[in-house]
N, C-alpha and C. Protein backbone atom coordinates (compact mmCIF):
# COMPACT_ATOMS: atom_id res chain seq x y z
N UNK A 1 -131.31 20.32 -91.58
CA UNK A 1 -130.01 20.80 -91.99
C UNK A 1 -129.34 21.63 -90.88
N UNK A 2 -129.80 22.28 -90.22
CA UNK A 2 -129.86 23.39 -88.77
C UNK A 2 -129.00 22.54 -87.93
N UNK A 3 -129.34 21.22 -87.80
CA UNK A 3 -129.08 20.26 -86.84
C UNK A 3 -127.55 19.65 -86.99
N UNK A 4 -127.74 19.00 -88.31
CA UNK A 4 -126.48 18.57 -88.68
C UNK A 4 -125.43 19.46 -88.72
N UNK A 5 -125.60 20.98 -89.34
CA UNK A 5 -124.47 21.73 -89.68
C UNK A 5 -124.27 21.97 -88.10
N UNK A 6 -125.11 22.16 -86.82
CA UNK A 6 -124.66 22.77 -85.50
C UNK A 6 -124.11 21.73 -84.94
N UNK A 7 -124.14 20.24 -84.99
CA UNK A 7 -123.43 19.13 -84.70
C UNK A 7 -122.03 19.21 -84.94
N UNK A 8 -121.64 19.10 -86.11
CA UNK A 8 -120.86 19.22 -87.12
C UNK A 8 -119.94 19.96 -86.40
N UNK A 9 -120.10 21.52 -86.22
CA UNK A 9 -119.81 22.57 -85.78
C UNK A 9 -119.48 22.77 -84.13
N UNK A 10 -119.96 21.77 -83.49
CA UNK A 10 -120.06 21.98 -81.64
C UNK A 10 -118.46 20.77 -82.04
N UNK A 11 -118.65 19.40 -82.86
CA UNK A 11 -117.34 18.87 -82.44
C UNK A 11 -116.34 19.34 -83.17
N UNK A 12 -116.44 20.16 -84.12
CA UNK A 12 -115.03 21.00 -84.85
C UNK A 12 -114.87 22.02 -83.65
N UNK A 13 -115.46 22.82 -82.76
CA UNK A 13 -115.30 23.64 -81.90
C UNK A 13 -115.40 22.93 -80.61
N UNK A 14 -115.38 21.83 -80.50
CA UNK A 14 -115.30 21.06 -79.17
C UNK A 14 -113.20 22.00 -78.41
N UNK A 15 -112.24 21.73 -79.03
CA UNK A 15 -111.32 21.91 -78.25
C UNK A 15 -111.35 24.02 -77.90
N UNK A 16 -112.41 24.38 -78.44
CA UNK A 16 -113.07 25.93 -78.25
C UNK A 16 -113.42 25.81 -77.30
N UNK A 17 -114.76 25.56 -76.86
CA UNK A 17 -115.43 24.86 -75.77
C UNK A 17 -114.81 24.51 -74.49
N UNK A 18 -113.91 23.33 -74.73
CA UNK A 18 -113.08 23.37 -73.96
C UNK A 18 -111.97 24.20 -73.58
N UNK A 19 -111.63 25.20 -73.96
CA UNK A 19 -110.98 26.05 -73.48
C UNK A 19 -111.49 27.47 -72.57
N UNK A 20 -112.75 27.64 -73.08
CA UNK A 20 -113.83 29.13 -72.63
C UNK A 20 -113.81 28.08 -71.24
N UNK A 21 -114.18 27.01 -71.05
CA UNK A 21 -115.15 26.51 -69.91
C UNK A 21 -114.02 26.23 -68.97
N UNK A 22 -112.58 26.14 -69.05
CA UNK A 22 -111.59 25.96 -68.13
C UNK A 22 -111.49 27.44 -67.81
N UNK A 23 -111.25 28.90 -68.67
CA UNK A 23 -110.97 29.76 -68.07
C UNK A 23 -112.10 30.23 -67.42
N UNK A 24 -113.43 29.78 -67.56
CA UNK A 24 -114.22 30.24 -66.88
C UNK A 24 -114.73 29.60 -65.44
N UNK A 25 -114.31 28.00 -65.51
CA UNK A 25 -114.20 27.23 -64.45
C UNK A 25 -112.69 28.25 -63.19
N UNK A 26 -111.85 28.28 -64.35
CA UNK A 26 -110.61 28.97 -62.91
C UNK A 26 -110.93 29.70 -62.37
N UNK A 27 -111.68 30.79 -63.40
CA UNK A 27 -111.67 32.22 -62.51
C UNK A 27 -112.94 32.35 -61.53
N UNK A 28 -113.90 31.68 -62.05
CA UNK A 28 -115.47 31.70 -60.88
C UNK A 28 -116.16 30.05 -60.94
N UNK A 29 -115.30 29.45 -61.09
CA UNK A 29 -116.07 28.00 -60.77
C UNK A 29 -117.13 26.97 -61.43
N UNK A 30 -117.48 26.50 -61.07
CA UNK A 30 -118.71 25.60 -61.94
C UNK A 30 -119.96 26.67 -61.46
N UNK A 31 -121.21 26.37 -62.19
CA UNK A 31 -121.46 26.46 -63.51
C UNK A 31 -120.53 27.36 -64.57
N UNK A 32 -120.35 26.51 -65.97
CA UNK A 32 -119.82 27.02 -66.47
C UNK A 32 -120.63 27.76 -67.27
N UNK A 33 -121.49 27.05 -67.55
CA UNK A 33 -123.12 27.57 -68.67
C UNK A 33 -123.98 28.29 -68.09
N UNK A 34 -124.52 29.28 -68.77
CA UNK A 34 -125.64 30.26 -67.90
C UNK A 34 -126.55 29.37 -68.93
N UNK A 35 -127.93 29.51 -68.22
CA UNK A 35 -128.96 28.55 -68.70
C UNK A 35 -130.00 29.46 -68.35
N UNK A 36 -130.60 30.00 -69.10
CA UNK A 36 -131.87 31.16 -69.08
C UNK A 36 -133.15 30.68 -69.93
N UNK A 37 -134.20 30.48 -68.92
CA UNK A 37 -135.75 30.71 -69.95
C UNK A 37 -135.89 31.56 -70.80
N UNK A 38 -136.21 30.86 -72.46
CA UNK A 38 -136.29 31.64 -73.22
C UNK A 38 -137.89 31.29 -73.99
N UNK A 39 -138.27 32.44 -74.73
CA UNK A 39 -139.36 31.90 -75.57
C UNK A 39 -139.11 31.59 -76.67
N UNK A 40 -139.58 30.20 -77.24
CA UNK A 40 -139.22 29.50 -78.62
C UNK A 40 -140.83 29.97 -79.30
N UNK A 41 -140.37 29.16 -80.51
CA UNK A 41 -141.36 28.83 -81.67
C UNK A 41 -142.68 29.10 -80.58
N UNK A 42 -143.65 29.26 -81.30
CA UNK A 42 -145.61 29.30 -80.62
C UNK A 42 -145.45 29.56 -79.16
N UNK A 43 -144.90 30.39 -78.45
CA UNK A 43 -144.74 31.05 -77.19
C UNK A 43 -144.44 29.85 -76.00
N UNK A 44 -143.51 28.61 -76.93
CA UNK A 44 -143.02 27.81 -76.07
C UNK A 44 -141.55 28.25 -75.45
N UNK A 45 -141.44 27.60 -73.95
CA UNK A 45 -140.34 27.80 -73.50
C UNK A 45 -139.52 26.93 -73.80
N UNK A 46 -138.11 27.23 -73.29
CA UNK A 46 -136.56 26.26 -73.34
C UNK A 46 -135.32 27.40 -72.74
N UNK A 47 -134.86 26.40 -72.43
CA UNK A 47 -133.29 26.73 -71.81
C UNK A 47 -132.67 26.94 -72.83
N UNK A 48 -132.10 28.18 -72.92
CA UNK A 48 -131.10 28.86 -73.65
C UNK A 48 -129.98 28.92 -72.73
N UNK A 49 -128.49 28.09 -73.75
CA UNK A 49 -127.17 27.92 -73.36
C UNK A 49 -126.30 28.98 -73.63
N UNK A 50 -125.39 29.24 -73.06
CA UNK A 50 -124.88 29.97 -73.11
C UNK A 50 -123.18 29.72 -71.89
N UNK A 51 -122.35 30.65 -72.67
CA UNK A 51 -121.17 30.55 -71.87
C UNK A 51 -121.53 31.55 -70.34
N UNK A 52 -120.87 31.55 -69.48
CA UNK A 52 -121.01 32.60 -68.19
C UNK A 52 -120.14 33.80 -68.38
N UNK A 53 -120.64 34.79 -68.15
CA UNK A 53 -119.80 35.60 -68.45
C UNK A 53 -120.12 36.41 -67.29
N UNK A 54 -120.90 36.63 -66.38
CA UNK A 54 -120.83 37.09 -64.86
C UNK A 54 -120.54 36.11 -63.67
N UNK A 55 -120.38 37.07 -62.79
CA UNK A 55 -119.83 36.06 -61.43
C UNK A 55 -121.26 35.29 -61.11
N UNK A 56 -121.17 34.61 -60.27
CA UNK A 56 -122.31 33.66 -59.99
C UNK A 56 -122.99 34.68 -59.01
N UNK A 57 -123.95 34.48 -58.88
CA UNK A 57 -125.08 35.33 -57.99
C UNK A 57 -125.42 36.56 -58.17
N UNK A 58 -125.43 36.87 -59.86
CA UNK A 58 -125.87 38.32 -60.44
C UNK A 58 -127.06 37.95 -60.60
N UNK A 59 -127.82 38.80 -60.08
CA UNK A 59 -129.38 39.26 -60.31
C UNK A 59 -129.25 38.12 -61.98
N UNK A 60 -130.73 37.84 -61.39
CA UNK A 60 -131.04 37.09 -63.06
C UNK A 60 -131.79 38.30 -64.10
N UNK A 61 -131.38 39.47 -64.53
CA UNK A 61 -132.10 40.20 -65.26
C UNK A 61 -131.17 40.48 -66.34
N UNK A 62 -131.97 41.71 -67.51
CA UNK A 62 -130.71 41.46 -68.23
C UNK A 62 -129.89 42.54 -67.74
N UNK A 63 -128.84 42.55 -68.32
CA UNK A 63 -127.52 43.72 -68.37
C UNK A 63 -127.58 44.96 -68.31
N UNK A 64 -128.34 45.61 -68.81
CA UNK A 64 -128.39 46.61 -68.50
C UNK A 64 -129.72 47.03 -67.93
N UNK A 65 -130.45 46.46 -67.01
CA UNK A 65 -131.24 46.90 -65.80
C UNK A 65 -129.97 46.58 -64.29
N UNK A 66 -128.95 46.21 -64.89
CA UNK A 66 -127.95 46.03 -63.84
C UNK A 66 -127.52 47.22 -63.39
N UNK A 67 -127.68 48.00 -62.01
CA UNK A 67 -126.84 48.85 -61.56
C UNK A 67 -125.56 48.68 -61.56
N UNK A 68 -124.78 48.96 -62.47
CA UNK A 68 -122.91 48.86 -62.58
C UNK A 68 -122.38 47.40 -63.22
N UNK A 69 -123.16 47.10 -64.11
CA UNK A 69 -123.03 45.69 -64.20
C UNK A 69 -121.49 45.28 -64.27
N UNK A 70 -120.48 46.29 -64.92
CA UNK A 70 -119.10 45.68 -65.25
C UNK A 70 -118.82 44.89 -63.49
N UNK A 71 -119.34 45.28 -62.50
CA UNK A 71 -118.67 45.15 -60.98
C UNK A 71 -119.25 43.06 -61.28
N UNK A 72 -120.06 43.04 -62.03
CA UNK A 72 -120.57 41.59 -62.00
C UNK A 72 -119.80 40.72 -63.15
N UNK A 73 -119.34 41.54 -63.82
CA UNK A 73 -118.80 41.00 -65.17
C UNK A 73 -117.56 39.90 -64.77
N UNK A 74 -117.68 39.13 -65.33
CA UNK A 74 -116.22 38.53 -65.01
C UNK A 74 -114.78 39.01 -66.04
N UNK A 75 -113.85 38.98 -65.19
CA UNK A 75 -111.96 38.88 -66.02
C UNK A 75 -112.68 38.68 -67.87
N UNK A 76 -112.88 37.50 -67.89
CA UNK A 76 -112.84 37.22 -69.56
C UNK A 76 -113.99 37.35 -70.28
N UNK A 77 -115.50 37.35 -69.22
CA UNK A 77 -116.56 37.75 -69.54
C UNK A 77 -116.76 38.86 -70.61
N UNK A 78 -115.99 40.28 -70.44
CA UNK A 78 -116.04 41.00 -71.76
C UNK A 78 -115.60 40.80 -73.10
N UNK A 79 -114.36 39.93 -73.30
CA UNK A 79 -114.19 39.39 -74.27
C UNK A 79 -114.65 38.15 -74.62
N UNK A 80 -115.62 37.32 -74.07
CA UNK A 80 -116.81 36.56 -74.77
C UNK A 80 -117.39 36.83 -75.16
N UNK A 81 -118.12 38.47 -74.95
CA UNK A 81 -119.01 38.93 -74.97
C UNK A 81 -118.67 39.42 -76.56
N UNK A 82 -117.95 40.63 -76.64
CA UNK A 82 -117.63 41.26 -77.84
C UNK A 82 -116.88 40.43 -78.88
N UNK A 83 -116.30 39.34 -78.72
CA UNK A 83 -116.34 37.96 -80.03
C UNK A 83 -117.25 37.32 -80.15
N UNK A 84 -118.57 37.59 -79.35
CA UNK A 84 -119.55 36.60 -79.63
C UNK A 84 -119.70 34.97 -78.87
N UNK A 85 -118.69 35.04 -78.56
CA UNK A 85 -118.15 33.47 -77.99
C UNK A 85 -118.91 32.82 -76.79
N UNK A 86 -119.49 34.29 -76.05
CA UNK A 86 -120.50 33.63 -75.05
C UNK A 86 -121.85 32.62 -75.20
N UNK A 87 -122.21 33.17 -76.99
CA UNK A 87 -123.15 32.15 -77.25
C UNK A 87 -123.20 31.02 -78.55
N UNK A 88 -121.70 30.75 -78.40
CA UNK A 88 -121.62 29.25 -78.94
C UNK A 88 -122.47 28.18 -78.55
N UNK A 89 -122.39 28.26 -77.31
CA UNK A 89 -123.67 27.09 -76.97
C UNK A 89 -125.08 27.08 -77.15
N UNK A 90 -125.02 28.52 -77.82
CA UNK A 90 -126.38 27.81 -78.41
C UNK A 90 -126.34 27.32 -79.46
N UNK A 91 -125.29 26.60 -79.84
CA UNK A 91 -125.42 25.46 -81.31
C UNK A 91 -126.30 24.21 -80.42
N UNK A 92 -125.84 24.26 -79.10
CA UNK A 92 -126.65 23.04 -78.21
C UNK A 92 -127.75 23.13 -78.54
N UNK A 93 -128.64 24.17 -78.61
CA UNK A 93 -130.48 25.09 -78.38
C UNK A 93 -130.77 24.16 -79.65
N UNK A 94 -129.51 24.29 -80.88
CA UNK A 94 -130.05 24.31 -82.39
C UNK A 94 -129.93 22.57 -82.59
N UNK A 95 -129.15 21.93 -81.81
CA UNK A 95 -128.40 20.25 -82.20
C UNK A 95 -130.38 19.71 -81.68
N UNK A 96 -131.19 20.55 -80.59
CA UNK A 96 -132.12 20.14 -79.31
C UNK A 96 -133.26 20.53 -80.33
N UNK A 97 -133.19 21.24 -81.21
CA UNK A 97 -134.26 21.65 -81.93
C UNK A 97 -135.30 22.95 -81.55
N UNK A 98 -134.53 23.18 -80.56
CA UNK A 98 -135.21 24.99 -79.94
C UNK A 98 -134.96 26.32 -80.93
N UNK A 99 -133.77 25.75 -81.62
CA UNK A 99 -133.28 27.04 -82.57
C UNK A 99 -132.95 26.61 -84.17
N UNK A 100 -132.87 28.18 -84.81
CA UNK A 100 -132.18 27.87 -85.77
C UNK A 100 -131.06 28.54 -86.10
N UNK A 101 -130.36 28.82 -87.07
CA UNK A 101 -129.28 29.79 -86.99
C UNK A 101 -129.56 31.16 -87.11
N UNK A 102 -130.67 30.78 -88.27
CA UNK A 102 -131.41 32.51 -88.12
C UNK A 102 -133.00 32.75 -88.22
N UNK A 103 -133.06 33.68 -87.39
CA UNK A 103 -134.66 33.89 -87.01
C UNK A 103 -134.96 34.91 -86.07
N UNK A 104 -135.67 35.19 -85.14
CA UNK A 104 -135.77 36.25 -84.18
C UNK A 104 -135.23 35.80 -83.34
N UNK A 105 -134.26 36.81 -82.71
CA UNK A 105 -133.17 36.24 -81.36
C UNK A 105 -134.36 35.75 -79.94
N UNK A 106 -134.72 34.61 -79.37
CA UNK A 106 -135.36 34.33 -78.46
C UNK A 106 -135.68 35.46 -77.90
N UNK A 107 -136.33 35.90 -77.12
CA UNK A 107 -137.29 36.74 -76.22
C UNK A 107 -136.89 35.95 -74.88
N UNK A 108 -136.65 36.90 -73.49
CA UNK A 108 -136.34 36.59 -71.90
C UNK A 108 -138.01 36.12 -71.79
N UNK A 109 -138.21 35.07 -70.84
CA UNK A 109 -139.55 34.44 -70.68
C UNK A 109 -140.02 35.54 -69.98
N UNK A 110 -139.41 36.77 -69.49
CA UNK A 110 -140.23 38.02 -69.14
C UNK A 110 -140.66 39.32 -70.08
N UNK A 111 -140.34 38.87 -70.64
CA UNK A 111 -140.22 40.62 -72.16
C UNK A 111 -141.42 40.51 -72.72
N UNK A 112 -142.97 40.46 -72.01
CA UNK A 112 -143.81 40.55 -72.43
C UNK A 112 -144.00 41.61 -72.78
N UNK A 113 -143.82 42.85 -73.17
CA UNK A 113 -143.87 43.62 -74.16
C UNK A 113 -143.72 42.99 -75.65
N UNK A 114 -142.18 42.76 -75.55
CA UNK A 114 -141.85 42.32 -77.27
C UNK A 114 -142.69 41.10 -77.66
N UNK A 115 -143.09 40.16 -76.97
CA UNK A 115 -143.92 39.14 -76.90
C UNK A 115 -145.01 39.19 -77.19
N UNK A 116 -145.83 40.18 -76.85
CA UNK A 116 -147.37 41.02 -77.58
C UNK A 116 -147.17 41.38 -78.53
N UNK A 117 -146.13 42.30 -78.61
CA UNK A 117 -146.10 42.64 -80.70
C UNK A 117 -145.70 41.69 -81.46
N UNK A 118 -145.00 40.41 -81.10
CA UNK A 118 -144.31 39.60 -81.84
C UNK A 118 -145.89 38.43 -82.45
N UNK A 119 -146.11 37.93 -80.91
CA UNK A 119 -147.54 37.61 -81.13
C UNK A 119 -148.69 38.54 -82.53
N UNK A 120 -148.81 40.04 -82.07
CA UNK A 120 -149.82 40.47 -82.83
C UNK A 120 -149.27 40.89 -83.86
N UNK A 121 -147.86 40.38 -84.40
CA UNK A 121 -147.10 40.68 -85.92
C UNK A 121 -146.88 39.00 -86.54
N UNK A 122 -147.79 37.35 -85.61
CA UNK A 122 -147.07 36.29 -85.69
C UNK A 122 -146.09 36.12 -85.95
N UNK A 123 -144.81 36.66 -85.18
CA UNK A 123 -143.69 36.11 -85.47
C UNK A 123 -143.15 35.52 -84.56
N UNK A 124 -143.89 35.03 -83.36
CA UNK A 124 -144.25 34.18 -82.61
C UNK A 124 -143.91 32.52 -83.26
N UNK A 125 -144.29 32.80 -84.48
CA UNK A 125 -144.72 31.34 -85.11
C UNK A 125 -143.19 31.19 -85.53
N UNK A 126 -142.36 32.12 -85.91
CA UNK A 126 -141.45 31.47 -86.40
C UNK A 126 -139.85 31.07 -85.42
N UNK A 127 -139.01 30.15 -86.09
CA UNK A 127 -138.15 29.44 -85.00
C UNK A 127 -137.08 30.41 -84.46
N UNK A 128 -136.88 30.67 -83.43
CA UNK A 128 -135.86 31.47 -83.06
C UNK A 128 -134.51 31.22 -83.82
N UNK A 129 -133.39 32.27 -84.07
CA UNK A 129 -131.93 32.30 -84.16
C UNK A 129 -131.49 32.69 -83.36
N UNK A 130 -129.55 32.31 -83.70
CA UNK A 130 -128.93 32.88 -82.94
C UNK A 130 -128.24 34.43 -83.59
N UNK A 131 -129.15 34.68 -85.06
CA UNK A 131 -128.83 36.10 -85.81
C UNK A 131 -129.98 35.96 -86.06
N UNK A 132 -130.22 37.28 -86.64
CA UNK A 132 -131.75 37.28 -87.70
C UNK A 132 -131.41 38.79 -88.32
N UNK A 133 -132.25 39.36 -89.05
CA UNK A 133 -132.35 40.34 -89.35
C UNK A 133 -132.60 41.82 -88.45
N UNK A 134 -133.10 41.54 -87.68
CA UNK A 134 -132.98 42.57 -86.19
C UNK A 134 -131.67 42.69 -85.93
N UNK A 135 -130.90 41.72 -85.87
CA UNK A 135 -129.80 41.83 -84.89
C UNK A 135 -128.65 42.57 -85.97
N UNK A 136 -128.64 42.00 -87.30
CA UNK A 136 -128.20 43.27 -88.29
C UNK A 136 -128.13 44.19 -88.44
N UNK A 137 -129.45 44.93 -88.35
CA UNK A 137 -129.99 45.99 -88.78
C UNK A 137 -130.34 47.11 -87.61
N UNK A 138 -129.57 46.65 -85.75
CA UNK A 138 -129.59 47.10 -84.92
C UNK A 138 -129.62 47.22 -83.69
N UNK A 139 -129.82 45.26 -83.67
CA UNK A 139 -130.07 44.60 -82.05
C UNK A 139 -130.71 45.33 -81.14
N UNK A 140 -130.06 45.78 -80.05
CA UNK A 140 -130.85 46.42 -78.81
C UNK A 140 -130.45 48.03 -79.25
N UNK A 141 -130.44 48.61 -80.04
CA UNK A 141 -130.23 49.84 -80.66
C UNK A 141 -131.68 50.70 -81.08
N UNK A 142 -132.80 49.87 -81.44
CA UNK A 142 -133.37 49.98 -82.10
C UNK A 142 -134.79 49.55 -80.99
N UNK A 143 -135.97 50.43 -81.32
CA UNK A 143 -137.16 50.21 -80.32
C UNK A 143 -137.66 48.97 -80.73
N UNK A 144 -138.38 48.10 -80.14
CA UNK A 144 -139.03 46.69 -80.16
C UNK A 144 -140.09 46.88 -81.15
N UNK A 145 -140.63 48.32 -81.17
CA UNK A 145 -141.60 47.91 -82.49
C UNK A 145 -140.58 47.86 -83.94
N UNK A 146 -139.34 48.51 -84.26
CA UNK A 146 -138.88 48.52 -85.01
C UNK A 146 -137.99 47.18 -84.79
N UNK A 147 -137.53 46.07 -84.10
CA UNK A 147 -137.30 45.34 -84.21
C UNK A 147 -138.22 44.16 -84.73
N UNK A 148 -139.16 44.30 -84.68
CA UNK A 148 -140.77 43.31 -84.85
C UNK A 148 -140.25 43.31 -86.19
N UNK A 149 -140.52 44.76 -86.68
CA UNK A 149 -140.60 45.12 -88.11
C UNK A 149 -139.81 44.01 -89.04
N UNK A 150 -138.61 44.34 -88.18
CA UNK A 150 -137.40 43.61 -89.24
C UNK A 150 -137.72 42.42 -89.12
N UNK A 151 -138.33 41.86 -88.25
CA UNK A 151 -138.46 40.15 -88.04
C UNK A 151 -139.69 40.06 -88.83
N UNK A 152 -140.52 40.97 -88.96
CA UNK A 152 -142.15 40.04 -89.94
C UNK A 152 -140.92 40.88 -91.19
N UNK A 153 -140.36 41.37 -91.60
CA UNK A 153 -139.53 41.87 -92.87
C UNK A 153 -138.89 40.21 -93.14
N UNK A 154 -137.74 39.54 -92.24
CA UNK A 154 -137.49 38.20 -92.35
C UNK A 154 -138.79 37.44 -92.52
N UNK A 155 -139.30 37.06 -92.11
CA UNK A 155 -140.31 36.46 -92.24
C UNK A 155 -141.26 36.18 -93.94
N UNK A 156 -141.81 37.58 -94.24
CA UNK A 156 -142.56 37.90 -95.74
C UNK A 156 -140.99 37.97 -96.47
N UNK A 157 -139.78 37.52 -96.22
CA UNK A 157 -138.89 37.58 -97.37
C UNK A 157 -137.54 36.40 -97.05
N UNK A 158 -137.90 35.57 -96.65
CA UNK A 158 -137.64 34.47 -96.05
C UNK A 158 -136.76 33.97 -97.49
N UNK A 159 -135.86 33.34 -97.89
CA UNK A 159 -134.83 32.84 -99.01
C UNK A 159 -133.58 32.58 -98.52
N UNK A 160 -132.70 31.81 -99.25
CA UNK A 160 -131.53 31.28 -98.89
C UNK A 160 -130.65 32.72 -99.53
N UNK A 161 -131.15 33.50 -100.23
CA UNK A 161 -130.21 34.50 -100.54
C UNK A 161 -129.70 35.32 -99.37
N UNK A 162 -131.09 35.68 -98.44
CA UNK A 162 -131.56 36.77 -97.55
C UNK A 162 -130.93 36.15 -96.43
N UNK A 163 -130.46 34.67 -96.21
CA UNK A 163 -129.98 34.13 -95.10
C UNK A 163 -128.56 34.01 -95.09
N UNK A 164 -127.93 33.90 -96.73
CA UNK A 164 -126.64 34.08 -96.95
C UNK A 164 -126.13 35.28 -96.39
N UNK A 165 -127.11 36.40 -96.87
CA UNK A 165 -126.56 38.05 -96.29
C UNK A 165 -126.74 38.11 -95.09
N UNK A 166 -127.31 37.34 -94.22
CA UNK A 166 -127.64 37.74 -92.89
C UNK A 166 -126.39 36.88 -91.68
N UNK A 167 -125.68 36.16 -92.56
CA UNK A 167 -124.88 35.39 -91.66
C UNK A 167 -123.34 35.79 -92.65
N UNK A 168 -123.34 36.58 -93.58
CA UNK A 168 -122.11 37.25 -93.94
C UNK A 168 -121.85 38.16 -92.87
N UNK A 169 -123.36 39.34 -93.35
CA UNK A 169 -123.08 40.05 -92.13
C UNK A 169 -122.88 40.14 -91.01
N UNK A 170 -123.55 39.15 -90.56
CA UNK A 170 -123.02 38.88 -88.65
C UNK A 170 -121.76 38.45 -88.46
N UNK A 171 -121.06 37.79 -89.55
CA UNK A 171 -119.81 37.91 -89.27
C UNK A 171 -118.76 38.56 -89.46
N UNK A 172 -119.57 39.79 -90.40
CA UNK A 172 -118.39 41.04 -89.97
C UNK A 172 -118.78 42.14 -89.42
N UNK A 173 -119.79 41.76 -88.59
CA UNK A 173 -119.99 42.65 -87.74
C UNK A 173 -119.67 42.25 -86.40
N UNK A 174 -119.83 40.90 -86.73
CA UNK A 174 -119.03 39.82 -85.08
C UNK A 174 -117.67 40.48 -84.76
N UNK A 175 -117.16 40.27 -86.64
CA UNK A 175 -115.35 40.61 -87.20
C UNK A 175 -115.04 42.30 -86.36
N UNK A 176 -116.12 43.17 -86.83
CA UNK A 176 -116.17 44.69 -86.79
C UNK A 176 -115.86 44.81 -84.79
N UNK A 177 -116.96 44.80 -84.46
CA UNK A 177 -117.27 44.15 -82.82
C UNK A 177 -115.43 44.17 -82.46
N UNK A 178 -115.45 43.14 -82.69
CA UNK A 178 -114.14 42.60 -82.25
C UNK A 178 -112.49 43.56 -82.31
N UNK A 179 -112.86 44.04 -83.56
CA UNK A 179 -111.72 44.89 -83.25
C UNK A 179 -112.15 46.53 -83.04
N UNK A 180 -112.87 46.71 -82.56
CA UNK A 180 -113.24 48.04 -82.07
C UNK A 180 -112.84 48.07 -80.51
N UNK A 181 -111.44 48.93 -80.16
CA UNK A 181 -111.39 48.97 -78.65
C UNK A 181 -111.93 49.82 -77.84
N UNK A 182 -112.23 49.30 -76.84
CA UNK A 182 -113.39 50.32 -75.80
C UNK A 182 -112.38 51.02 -74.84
């Protein structure tokens, strides 16, 4: 079902798509997609899609181990960022079978920290999202053991109710995000 509804969804948002990837083609060129090792399901890897939202030749780490990162950011890069829009493409991850819509947000193929607790909490085993209950309840706000938490919490309470609330909320917190000016 993951598959079909992100299909579905990439060609209703195809003339979307096409619009992020021209302003991001004008202002810094091809690649338009950042493409990052991620850890899936049973501590397998995959390319995680994503829109670009830095200039080309930023350190591959994340964002904030960046000294000054805005100097890397691109023109429209911040507003992909805070609508969320940078990671539409991972409906691609979900059409490929790497993802689902909701689950533990992938892990960087380096974050062996969160990767040991996720492992020694198995939540390793379950399929990555592009929301989950972590990212609700605090995203990068919140220490990695208390993010685990919320993911074996998804996990032992797993229901279509608990998934309804988890993708209301991300979208008004996507909604919230969005109109909060910095």
């Amino acid at each position: 079902m993951n598959r079909l509804i992100a299909l579905v969804m990439l060609l209703l948002l195809a003339p979307l798509f096409l619009v992020v990837s021209l302003a991001i083609f004008l202002e810094d060129g091809v690649p338009v997609f950042f493409v990052q090792k991620r850890v899936g399901k049973d501590y397998s890897f995959f390319p995680l899609y994503k829109f670009r939202t830095m200039k080309k030749n930023t350190p591959n780490v994340a964002t904030h181990l960046l000294e000054n990162p805005q100097q890397y950011l691109l023109g429209l890069g911040g507003l992909l960022r805070k609508l969320s829009l940078d990671e539409l493409p991972n409906l691609i991850n979900i059409v490929k079978g790497n993802m689902n819509f909701i689950g533990p947000r992938p892990a960087l193929y380096n974050q062996d920290d969160l990767m040991a607790l996720r492992v020694a909490a198995k939540v390793h085993t379950q399929m990555p999202g592009i929301t989950g209950w972590a990212q609700i309840n605090g995203r990068d706000t919140i220490s990695l053991k208390e993010k685990v938490a919320l993911e074996v919490y998804y996990r032992e309470n797993q229901s279509l109710a608990l998934d309804i609330k988890i993708i209301w909320r991300t979208f008004f917190k996507v909604a919230g995000d969005a109109s909060v000016t910095h």
